[in-house]
PDB file of N, CA and C in Angstrom:
ATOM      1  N   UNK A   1       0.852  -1.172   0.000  1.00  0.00           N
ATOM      2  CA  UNK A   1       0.000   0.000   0.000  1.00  0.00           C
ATOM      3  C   UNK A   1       0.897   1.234   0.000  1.00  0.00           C
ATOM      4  N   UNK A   2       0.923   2.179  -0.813  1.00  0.00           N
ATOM      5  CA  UNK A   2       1.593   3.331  -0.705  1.00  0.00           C
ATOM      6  C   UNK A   2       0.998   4.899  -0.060  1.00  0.00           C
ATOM      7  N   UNK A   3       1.782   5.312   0.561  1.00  0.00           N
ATOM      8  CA  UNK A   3       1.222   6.200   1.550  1.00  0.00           C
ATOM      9  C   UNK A   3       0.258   7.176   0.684  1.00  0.00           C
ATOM     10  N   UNK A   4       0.252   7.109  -0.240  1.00  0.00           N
ATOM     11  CA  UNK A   4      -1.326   8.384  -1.059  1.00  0.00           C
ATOM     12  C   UNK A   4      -2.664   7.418  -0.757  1.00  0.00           C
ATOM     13  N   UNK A   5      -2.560   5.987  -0.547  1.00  0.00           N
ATOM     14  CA  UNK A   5      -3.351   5.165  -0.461  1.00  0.00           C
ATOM     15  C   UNK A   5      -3.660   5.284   0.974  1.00  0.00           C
ATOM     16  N   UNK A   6      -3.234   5.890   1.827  1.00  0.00           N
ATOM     17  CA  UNK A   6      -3.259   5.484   3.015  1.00  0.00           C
ATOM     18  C   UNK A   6      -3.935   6.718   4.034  1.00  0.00           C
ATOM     19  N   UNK A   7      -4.843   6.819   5.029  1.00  0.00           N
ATOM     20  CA  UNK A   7      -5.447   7.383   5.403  1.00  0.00           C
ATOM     21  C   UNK A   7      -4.970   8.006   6.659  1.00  0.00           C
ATOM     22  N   UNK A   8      -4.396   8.960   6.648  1.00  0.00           N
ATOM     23  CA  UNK A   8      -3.258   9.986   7.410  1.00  0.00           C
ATOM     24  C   UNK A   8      -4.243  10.546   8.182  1.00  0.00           C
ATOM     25  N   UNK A   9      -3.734  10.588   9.415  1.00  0.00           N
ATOM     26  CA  UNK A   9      -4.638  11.761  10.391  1.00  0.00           C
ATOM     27  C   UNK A   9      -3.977  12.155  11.399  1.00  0.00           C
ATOM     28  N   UNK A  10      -3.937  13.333  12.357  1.00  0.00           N
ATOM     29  CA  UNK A  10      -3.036  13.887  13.077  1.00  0.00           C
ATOM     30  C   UNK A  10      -3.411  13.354  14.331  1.00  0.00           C
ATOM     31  N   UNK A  11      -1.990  12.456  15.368  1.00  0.00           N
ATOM     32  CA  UNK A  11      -1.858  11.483  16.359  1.00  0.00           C
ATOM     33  C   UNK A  11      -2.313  12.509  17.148  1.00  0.00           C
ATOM     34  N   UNK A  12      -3.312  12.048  17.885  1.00  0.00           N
ATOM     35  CA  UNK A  12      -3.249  12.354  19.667  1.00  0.00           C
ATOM     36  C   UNK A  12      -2.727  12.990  20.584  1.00  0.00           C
ATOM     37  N   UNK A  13      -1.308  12.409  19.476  1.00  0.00           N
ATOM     38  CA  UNK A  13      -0.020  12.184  20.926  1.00  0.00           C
ATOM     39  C   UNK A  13       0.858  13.642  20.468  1.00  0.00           C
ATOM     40  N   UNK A  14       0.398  14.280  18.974  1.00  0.00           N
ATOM     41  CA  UNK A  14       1.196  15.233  18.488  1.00  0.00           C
ATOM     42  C   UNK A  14       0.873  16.098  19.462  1.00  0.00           C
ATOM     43  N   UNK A  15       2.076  17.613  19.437  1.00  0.00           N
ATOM     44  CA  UNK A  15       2.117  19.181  20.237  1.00  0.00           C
ATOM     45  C   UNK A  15       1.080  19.237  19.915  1.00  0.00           C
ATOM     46  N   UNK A  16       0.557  20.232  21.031  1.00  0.00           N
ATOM     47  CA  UNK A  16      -1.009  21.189  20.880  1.00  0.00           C
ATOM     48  C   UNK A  16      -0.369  22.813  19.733  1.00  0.00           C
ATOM     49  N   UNK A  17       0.693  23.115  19.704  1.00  0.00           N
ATOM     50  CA  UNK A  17       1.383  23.897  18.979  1.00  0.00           C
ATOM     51  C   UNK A  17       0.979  23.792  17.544  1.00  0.00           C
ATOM     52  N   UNK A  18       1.170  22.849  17.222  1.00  0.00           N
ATOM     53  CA  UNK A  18       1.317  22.667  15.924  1.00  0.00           C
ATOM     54  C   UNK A  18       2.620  22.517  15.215  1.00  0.00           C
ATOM     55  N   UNK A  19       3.770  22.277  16.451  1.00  0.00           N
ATOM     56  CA  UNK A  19       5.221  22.371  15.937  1.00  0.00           C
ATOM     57  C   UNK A  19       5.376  21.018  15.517  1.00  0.00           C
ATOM     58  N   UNK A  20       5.462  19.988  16.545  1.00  0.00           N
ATOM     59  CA  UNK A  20       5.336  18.503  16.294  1.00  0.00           C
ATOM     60  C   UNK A  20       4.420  17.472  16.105  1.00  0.00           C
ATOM     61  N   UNK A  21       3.771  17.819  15.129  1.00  0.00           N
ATOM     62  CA  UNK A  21       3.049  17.139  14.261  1.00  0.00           C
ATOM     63  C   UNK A  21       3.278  16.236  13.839  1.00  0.00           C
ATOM     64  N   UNK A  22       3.082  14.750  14.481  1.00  0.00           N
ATOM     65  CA  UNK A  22       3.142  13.475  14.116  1.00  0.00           C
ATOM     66  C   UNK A  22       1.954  12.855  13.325  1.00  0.00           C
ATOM     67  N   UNK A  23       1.600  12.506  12.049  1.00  0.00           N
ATOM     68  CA  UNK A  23       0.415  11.430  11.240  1.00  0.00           C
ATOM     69  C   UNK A  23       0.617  10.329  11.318  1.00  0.00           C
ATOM     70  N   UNK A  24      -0.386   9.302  11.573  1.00  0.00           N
ATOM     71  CA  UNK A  24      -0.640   8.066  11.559  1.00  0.00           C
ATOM     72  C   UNK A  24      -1.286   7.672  10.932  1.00  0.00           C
ATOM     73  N   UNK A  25      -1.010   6.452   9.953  1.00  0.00           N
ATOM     74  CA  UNK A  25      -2.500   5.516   9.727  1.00  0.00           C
ATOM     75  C   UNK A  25      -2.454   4.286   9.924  1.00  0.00           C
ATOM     76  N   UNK A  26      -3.450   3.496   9.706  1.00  0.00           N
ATOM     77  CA  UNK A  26      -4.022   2.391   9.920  1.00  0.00           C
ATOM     78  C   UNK A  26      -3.739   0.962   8.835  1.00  0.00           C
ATOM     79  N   UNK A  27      -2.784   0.011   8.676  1.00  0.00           N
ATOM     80  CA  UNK A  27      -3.304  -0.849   7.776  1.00  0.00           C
ATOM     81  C   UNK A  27      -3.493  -2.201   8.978  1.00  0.00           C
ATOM     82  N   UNK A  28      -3.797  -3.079   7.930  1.00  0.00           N
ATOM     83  CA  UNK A  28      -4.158  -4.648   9.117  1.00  0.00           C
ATOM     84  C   UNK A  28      -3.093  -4.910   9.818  1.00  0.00           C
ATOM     85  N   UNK A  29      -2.045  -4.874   9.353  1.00  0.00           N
ATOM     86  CA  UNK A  29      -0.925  -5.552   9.738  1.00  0.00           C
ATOM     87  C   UNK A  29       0.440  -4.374  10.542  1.00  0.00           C
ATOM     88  N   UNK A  30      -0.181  -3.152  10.324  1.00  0.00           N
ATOM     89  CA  UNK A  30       0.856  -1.862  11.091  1.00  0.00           C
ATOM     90  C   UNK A  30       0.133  -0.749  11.344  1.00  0.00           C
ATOM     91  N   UNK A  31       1.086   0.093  12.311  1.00  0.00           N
ATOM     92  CA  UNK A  31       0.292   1.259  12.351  1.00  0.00           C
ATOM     93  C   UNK A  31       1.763   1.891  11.911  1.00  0.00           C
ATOM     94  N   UNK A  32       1.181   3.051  10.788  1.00  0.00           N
ATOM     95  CA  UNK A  32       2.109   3.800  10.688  1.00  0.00           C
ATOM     96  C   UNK A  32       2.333   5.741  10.423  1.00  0.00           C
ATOM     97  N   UNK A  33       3.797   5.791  10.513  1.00  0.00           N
ATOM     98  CA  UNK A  33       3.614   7.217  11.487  1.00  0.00           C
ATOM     99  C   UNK A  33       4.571   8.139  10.656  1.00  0.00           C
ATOM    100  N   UNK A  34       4.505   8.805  10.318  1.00  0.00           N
ATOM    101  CA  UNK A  34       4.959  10.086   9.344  1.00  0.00           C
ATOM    102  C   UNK A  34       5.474  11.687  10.046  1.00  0.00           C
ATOM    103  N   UNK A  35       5.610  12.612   9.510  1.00  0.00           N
ATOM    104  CA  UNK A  35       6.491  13.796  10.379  1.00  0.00           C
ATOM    105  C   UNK A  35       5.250  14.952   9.008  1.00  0.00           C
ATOM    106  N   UNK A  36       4.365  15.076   9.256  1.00  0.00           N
ATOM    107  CA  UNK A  36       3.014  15.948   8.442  1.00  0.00           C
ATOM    108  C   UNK A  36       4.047  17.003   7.831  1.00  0.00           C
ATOM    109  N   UNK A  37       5.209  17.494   8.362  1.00  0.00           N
ATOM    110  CA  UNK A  37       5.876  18.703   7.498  1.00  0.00           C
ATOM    111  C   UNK A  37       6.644  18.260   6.030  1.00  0.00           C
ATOM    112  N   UNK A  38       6.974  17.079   6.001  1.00  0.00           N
ATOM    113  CA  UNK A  38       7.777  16.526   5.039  1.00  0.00           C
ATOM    114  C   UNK A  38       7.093  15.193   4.647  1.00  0.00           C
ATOM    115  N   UNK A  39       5.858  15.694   4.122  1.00  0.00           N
ATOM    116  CA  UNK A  39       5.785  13.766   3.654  1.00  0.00           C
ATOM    117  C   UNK A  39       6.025  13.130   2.514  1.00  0.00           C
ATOM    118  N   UNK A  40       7.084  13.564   2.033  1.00  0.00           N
ATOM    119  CA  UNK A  40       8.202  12.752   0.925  1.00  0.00           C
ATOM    120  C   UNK A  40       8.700  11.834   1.368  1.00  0.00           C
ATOM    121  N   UNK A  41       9.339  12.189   2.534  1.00  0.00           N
ATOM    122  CA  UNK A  41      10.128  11.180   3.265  1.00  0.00           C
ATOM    123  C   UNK A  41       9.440   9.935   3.797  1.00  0.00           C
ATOM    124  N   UNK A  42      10.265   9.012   3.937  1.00  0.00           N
ATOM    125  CA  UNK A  42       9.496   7.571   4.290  1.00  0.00           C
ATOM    126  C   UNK A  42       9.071   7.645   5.571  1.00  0.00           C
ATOM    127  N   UNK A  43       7.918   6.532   5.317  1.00  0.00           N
ATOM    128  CA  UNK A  43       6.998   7.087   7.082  1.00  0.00           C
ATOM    129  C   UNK A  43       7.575   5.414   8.116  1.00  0.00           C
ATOM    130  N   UNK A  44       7.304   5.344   9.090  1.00  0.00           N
ATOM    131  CA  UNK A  44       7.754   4.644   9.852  1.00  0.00           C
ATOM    132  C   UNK A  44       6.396   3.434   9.798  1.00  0.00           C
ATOM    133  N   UNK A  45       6.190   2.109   9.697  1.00  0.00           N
ATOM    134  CA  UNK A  45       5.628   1.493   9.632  1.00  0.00           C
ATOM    135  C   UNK A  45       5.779  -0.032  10.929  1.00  0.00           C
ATOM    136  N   UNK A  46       5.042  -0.332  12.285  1.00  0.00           N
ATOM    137  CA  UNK A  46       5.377  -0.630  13.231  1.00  0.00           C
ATOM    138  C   UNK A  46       4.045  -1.609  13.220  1.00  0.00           C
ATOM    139  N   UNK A  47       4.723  -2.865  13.880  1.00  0.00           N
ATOM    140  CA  UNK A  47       3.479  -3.685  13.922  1.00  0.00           C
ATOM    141  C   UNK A  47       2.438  -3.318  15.190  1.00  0.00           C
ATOM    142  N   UNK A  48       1.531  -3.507  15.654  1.00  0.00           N
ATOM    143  CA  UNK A  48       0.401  -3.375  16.617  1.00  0.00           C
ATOM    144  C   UNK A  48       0.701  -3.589  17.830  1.00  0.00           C
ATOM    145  N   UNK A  49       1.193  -4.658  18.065  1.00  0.00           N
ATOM    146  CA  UNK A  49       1.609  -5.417  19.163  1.00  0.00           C
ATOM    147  C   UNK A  49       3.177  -4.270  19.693  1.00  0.00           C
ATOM    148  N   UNK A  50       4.012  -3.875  18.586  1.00  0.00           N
ATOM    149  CA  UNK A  50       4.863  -3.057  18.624  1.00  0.00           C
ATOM    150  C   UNK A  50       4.980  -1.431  19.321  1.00  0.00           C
ATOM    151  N   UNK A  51       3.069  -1.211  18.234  1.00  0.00           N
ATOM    152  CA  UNK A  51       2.847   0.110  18.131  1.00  0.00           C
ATOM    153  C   UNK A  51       2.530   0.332  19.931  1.00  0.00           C
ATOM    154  N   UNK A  52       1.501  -0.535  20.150  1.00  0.00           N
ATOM    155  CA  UNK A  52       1.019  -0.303  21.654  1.00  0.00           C
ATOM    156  C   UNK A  52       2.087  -0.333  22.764  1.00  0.00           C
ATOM    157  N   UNK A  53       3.549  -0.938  22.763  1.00  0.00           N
ATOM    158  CA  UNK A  53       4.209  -1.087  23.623  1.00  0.00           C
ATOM    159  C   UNK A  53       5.004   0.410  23.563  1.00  0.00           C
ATOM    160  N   UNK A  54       5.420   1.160  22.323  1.00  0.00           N
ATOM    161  CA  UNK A  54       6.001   1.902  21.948  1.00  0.00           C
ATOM    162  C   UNK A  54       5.453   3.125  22.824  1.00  0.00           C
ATOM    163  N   UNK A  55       3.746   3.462  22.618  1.00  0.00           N
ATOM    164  CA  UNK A  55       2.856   4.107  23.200  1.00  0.00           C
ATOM    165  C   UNK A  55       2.879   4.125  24.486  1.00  0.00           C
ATOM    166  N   UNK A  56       2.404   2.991  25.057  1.00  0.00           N
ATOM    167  CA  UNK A  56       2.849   2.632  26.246  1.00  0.00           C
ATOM    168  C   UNK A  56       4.100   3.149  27.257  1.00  0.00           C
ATOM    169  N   UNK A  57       5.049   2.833  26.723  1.00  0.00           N
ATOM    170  CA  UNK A  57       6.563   3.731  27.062  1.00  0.00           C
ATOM    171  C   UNK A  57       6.484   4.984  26.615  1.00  0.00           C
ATOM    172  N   UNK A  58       6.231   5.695  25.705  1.00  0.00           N
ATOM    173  CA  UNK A  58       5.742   7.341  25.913  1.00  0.00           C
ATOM    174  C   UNK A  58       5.078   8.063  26.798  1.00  0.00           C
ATOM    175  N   UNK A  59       4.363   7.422  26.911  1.00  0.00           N
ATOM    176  CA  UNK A  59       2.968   7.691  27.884  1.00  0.00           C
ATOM    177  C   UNK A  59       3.497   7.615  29.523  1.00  0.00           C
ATOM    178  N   UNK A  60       3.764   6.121  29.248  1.00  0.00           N
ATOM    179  CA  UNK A  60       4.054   6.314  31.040  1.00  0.00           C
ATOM    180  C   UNK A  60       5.376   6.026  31.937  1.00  0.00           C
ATOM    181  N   UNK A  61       6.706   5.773  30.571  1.00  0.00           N
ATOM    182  CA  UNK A  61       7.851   5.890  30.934  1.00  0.00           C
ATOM    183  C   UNK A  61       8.187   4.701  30.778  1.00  0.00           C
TER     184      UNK A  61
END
């Protein structure tokens, strides 16, 4: 699936600023996560089981 295919929306977890702006989307098999200022660049693609532990350690250390 290539990221024009893919349904981008601004994380949760991004600044209330608007400086760090993290996008995510959704496929079956990853969740994946992009930088909204540059999206040429390749986006980060993390399995589920991955994504939630990753979250997890952001969140609560």
């Amino acid at each position: 699936m290539s990221t024009t295919e893919l349904a981008w929306f601004e994380s949760s977890y991004s600044g209330s600023r608007g400086d760090a702006c993290v996008e995510v989307a959704f496929t079956e098999q990853a969740i994946c996560a992009r930088d909204y200022k540059d999206v040429t660049r390749p986006h980060l693609a993390v399995g589920r089981d991955g994504w939630t532990s990753f979250v997890r350690y952001a969140v609560y250390g």
